[in-house]
C-alpha atoms as a PDB file:
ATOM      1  CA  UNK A   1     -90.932 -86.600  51.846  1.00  0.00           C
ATOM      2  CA  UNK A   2     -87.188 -86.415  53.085  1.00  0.00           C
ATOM      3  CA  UNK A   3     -87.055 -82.458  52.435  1.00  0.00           C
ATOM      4  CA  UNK A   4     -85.817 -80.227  50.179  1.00  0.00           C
ATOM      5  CA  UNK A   5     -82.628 -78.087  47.859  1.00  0.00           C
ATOM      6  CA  UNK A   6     -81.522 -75.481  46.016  1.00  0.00           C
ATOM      7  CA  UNK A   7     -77.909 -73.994  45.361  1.00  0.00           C
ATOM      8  CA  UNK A   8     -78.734 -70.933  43.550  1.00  0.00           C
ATOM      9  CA  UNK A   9     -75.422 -69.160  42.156  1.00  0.00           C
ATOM     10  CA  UNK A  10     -74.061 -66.663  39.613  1.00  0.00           C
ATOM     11  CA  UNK A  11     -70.966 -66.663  38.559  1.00  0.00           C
ATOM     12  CA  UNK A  12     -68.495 -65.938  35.741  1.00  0.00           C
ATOM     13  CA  UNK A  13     -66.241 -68.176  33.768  1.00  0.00           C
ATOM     14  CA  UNK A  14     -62.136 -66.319  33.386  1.00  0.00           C
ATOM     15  CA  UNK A  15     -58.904 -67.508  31.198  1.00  0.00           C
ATOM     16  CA  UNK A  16     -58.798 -68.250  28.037  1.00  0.00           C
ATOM     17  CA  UNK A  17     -59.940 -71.671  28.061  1.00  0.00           C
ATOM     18  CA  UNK A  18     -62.254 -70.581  30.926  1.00  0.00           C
ATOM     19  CA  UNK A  19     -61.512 -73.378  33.447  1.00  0.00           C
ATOM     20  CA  UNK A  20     -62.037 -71.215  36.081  1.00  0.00           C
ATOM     21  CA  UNK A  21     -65.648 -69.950  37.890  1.00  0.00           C
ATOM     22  CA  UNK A  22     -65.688 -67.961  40.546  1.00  0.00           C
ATOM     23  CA  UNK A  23     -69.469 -67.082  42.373  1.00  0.00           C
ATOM     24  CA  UNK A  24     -71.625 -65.923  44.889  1.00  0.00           C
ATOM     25  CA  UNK A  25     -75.082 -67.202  45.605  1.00  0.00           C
ATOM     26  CA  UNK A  26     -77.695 -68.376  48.012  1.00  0.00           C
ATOM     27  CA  UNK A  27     -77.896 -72.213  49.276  1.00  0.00           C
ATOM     28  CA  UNK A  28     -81.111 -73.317  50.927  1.00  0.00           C
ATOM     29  CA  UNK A  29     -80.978 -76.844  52.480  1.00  0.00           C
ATOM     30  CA  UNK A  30     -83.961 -78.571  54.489  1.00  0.00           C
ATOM     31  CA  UNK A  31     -83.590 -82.648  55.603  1.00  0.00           C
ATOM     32  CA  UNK A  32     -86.391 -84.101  57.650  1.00  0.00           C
ATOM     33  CA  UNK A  33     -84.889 -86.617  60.223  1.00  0.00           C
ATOM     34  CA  UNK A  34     -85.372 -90.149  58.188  1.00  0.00           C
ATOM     35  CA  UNK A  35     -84.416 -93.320  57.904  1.00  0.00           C
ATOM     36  CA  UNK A  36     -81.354 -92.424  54.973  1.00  0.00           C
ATOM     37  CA  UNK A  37     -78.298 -93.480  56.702  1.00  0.00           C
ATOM     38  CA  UNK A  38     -75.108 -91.598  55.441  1.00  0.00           C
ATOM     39  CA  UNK A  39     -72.344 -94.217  54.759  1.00  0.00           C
ATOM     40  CA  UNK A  40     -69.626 -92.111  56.058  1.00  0.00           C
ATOM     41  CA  UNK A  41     -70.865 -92.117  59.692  1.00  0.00           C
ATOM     42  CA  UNK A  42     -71.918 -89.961  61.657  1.00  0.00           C
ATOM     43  CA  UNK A  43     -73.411 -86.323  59.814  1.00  0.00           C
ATOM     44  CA  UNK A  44     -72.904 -84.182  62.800  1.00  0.00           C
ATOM     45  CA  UNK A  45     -69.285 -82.793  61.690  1.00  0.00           C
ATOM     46  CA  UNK A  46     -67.796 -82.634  57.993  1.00  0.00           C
ATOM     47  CA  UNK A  47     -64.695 -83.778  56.935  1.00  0.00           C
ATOM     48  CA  UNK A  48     -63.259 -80.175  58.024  1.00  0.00           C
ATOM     49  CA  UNK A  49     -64.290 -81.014  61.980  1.00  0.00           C
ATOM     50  CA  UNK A  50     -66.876 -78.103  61.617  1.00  0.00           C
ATOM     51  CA  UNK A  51     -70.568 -78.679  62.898  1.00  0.00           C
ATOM     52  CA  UNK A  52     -73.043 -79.896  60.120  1.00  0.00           C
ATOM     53  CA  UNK A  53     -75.887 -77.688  59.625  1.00  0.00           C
ATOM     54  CA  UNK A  54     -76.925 -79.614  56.166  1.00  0.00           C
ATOM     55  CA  UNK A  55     -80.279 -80.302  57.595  1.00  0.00           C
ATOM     56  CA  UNK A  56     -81.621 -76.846  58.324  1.00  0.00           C
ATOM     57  CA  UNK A  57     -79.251 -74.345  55.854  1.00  0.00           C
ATOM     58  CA  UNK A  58     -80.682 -70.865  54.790  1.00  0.00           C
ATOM     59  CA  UNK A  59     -77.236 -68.774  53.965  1.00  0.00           C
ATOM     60  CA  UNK A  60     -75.260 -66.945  51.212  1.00  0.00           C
ATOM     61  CA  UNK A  61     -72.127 -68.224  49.558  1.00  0.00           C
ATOM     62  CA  UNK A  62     -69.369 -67.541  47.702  1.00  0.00           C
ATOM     63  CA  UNK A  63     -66.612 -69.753  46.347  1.00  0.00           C
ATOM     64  CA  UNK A  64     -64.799 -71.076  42.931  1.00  0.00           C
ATOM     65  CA  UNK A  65     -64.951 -73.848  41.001  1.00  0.00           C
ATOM     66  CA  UNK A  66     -62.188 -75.105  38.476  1.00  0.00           C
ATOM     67  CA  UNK A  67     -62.535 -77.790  35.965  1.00  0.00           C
ATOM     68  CA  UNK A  68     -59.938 -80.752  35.985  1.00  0.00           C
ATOM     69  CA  UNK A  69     -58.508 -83.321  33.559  1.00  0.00           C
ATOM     70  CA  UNK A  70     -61.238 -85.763  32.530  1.00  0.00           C
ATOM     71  CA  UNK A  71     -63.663 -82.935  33.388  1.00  0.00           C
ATOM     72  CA  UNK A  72     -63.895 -83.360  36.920  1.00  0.00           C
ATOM     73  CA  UNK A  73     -64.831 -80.205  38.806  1.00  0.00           C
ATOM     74  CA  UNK A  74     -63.269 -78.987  41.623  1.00  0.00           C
ATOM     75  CA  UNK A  75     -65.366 -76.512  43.933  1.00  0.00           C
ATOM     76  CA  UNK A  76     -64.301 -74.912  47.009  1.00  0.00           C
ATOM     77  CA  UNK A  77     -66.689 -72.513  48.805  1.00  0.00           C
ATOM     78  CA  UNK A  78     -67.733 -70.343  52.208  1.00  0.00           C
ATOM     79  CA  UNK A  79     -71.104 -69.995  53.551  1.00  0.00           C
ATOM     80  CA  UNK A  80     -72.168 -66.817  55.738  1.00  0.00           C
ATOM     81  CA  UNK A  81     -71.495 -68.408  58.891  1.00  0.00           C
ATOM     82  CA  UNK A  82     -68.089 -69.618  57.985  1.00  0.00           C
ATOM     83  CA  UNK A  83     -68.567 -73.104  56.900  1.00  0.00           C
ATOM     84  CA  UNK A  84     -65.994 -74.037  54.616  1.00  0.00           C
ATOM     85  CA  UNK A  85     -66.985 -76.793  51.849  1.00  0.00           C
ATOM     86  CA  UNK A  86     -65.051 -78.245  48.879  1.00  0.00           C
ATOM     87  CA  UNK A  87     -66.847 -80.602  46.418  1.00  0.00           C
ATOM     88  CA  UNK A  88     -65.925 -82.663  43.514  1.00  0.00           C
ATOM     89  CA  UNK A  89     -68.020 -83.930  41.103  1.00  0.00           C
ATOM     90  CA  UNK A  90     -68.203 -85.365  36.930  1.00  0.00           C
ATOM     91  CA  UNK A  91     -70.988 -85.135  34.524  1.00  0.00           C
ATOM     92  CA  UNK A  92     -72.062 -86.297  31.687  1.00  0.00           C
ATOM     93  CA  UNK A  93     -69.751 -89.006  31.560  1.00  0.00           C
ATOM     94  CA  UNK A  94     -70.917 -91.246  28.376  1.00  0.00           C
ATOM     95  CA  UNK A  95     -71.545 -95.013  29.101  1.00  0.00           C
ATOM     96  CA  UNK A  96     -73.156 -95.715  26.102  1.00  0.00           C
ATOM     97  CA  UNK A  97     -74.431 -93.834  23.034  1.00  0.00           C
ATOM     98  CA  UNK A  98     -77.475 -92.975  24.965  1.00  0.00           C
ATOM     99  CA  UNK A  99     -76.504 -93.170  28.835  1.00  0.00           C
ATOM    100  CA  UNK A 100     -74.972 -90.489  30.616  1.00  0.00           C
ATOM    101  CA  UNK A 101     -73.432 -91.080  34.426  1.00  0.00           C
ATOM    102  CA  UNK A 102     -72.769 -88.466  37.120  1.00  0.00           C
ATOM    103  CA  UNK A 103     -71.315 -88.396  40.428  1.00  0.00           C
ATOM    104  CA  UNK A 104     -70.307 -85.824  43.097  1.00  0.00           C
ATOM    105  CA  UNK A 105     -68.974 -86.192  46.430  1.00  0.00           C
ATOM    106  CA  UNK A 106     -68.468 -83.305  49.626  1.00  0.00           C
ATOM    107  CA  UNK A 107     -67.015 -82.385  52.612  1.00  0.00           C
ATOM    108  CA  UNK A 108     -70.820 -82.271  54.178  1.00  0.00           C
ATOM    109  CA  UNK A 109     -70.438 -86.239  54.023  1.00  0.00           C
ATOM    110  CA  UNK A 110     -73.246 -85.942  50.788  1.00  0.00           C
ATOM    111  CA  UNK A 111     -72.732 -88.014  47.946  1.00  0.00           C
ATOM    112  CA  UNK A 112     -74.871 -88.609  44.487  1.00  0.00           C
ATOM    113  CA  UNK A 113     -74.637 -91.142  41.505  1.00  0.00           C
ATOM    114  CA  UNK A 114     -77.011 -90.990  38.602  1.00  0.00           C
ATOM    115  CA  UNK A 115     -77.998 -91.757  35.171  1.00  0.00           C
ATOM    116  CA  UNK A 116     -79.413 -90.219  32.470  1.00  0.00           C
ATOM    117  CA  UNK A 117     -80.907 -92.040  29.610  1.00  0.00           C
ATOM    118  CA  UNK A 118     -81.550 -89.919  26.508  1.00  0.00           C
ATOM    119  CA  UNK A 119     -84.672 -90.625  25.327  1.00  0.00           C
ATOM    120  CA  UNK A 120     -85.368 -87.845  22.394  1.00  0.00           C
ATOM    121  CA  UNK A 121     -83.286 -84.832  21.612  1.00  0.00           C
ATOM    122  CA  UNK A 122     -84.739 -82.988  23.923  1.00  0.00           C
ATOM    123  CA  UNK A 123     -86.125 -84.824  27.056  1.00  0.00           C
ATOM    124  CA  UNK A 124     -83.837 -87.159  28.442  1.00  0.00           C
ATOM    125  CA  UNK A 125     -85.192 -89.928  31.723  1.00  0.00           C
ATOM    126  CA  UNK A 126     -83.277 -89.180  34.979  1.00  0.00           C
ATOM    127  CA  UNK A 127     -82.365 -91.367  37.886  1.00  0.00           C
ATOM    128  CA  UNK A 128     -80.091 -90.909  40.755  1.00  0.00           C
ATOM    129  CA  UNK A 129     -79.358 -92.119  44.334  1.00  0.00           C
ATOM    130  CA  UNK A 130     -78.654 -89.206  47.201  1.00  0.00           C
ATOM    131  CA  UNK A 131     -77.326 -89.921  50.551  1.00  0.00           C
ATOM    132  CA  UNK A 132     -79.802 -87.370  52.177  1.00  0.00           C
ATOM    133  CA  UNK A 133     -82.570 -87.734  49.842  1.00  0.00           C
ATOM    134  CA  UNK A 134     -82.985 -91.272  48.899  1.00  0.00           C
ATOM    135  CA  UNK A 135     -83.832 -92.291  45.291  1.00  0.00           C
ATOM    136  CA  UNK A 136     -85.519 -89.724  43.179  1.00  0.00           C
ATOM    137  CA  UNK A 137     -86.166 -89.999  39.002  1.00  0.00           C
ATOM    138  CA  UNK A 138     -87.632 -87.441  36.248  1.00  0.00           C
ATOM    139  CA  UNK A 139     -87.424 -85.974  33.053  1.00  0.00           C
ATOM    140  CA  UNK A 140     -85.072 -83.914  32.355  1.00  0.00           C
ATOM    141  CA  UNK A 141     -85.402 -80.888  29.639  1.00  0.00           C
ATOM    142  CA  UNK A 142     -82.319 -80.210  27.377  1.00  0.00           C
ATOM    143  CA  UNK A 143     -82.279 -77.153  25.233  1.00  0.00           C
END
């Protein structure tokens, strides 16, 4: 309903403990004007002063992302046209035996907080709040 997303990257992890990931990829990004309102005001600059294009996005990227204590990661990117973008965001961070959170926050203004309830071994129940998508929920398939 709201649109849709897909950061597609490969990459390769260096250093001996392999905190670091540096990779190029493709990031496709389509938002149909709704009724989501962004709690960081206005969307039509980032935090850099550069001019959003998070609602209609077809370009390459390349960037590097480093994991930090607590396992926070750390990712700092370019698109094709120039757009710089640095993210940082936690998974997997255990509430309870069987509850997972996760949040991430950008420079585009985007922000996301879920959970993740795990259900069986292998198919674990989804939730999460997006500031350009809304609400969403699903299984999710761990192998």
């Amino acid at each position: 309903m709201h649109g849709y997303e897909s950061e597609t990257m490969i990459g390769r992890y260096f250093g001996k403990m392999q905190w670091w990931f540096p990779y190029i990829g493709f990031d496709y990004h389509y938002k149909q004007d709704g009724d989501i309102k962004n709690i960081f005001g206005s969307e039509k600059y980032n935090w850099f002063g550069q001019l959003s294009n998070k609602d209609n996005r077809k370009t390459i990227m390349a960037g590097i992302a480093y994991t930090l204590p607590l396992l926070f990661v750390a990712d700092a990117r370019i698109d094709g046209n120039g757009k710089l973008c640095f993210q940082l965001s936690r998974e997997d961070v255990p509430v309870t035996s069987r509850l997972r959170f996760n949040i991430m926050l950008n420079t585009d203004k985007e922000y996301t907080a879920g959970l993740r309830y795990i259900a069986t071994k292998y198919f674990p129940i989804s939730s999460h709040y997006d500031s350009d998508m809304g609400v969403g929920g699903g299984i999710t398939l761990t192998y």
